[in-house]
C-alpha atoms as a PDB file:
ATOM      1  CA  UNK A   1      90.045-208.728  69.985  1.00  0.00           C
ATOM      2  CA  UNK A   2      89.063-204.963  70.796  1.00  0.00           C
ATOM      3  CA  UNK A   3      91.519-202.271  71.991  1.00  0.00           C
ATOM      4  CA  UNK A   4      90.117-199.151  73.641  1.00  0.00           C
ATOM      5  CA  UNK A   5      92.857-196.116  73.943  1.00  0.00           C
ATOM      6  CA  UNK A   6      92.099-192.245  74.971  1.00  0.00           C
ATOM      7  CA  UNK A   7      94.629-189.182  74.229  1.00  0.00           C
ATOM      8  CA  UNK A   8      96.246-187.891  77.136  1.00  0.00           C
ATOM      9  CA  UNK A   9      98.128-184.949  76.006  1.00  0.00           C
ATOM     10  CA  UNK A  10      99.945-186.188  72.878  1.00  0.00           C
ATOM     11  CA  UNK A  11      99.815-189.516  74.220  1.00  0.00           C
ATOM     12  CA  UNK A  12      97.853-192.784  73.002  1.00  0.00           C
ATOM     13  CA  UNK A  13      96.940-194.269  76.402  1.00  0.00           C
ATOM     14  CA  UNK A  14      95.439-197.801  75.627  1.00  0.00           C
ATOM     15  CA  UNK A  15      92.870-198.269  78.673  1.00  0.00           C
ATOM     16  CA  UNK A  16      90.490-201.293  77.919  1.00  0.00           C
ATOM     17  CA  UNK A  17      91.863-204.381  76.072  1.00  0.00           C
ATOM     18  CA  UNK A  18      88.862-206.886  75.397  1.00  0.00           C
ATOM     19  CA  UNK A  19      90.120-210.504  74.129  1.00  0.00           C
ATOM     20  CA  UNK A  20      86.744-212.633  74.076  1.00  0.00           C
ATOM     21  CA  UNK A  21      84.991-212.390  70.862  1.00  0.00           C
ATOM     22  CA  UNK A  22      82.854-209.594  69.193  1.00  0.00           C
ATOM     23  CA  UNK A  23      82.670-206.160  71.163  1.00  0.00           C
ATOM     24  CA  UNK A  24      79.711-203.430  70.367  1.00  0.00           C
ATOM     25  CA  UNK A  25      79.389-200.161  72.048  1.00  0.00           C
ATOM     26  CA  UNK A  26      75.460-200.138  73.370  1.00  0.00           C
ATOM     27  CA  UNK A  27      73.608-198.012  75.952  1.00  0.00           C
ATOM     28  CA  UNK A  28      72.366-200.794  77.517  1.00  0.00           C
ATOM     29  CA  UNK A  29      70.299-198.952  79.855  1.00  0.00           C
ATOM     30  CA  UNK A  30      69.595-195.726  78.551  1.00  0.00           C
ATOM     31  CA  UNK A  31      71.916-193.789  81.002  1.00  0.00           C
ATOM     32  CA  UNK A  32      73.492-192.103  78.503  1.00  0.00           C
ATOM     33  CA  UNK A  33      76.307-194.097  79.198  1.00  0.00           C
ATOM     34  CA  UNK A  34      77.911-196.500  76.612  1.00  0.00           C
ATOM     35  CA  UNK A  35      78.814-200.053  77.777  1.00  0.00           C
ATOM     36  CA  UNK A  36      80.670-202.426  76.297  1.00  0.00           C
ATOM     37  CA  UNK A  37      79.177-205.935  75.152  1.00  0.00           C
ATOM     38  CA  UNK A  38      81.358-208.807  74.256  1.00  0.00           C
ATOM     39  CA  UNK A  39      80.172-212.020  72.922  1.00  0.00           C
ATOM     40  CA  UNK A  40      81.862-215.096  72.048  1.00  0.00           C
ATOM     41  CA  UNK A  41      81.965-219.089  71.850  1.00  0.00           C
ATOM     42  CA  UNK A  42      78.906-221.919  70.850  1.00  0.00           C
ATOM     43  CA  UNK A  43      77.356-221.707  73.130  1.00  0.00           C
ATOM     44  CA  UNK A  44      77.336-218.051  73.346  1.00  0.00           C
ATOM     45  CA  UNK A  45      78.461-216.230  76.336  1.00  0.00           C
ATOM     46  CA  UNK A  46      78.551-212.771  76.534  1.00  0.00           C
ATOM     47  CA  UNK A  47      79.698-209.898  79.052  1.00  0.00           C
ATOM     48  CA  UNK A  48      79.080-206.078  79.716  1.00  0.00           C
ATOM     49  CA  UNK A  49      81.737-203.764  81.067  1.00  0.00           C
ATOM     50  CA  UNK A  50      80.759-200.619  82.342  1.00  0.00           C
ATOM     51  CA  UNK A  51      83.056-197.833  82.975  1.00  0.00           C
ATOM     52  CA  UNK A  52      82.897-197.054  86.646  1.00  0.00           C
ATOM     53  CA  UNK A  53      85.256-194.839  88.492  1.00  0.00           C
ATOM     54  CA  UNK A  54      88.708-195.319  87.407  1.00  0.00           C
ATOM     55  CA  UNK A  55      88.287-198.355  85.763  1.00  0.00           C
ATOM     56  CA  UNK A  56      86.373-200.729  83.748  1.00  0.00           C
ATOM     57  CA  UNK A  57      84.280-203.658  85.678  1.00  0.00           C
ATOM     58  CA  UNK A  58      83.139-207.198  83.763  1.00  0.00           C
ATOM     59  CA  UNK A  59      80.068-208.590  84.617  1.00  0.00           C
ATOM     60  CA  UNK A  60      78.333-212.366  82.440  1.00  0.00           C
ATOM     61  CA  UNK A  61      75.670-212.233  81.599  1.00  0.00           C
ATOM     62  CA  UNK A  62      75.501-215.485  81.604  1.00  0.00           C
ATOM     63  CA  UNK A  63      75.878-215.696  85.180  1.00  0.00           C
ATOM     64  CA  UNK A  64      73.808-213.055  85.869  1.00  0.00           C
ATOM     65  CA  UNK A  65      70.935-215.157  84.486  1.00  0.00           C
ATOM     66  CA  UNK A  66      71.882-218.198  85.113  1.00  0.00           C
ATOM     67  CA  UNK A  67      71.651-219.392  81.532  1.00  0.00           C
ATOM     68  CA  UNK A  68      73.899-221.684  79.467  1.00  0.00           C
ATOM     69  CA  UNK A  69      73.694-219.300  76.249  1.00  0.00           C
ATOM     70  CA  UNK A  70      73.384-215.089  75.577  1.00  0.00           C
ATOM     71  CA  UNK A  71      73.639-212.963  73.238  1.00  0.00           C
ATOM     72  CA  UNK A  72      72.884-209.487  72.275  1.00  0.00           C
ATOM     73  CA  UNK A  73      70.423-208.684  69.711  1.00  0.00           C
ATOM     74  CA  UNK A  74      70.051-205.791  67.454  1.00  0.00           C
ATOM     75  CA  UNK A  75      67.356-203.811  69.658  1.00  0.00           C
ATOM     76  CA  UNK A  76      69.470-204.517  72.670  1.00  0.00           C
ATOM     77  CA  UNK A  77      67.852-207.234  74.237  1.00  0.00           C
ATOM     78  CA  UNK A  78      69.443-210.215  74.988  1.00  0.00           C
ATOM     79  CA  UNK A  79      68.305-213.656  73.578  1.00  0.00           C
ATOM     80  CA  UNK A  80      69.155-216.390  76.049  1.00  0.00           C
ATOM     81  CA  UNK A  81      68.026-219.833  76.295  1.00  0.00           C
ATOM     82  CA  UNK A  82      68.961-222.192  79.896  1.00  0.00           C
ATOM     83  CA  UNK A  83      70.358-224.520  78.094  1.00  0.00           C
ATOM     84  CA  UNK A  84      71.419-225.393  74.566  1.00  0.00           C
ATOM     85  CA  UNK A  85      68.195-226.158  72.359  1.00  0.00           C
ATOM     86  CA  UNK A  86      65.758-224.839  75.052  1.00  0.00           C
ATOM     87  CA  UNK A  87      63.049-222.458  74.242  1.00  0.00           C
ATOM     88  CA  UNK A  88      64.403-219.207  74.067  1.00  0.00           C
ATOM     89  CA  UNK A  89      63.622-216.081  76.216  1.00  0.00           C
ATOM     90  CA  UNK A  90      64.751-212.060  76.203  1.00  0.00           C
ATOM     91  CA  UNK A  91      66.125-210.010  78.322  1.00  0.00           C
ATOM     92  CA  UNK A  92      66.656-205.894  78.675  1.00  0.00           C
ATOM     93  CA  UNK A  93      69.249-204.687  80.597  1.00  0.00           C
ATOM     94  CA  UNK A  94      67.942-201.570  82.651  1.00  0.00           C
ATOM     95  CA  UNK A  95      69.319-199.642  85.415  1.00  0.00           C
ATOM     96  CA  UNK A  96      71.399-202.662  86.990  1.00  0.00           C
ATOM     97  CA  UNK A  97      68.340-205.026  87.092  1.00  0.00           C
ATOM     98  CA  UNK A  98      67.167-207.754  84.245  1.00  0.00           C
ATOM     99  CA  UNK A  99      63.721-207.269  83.054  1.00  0.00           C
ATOM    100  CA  UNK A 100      62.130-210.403  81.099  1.00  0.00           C
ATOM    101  CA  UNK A 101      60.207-209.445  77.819  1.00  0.00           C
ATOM    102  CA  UNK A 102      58.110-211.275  75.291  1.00  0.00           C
END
């Protein structure tokens, strides 16, 4: 579990509570904007939230690629494989749209 909190004044405002597995801070995209990647369970499933407006916004990857397993590796690609024991493949996350790599 992960707990995000800003100050407000004198106050500890907690603003981002993630419960599934290990978070990592990673421009993603190289906005210049950090977003949050969670991974968690065998197989692996992972999410990004991205600050946007007021809020924070949860998106699988999993879903997003229609795989079985993802995870985030340390260049910040994403290993993924269909299903469990299938070849795997990478991803890179760039300016809302999935790019395949070698």
């Amino acid at each position: 579990m992960q707990n995000y909190f800003a100050w407000e004044g004198e106050a500890v405002i907690p603003f981002l509570k993630i419960d599934t597995g290990h978070a990592k801070e990673v421009d993603l995209d190289g906005d210049g904007t950090i977003e949050i990647v969670a991974t968690h369970g065998a197989p692996m499933a992972s999410s990004i939230y991205k600050r946007e407006n007021n809020g924070f916004f949860a998106s699988s990857v999993n879903e997003a690629l229609d795989v079985e397993s993802a995870w985030l590796l340390a260049d910040n690609r994403f290993e993924v494989q269909e299903k469990v024991g299938a070849a795997a493949e990478w991803y890179r996350y760039r300016s809302g749209e999935w790019i395949a790599e070698k």
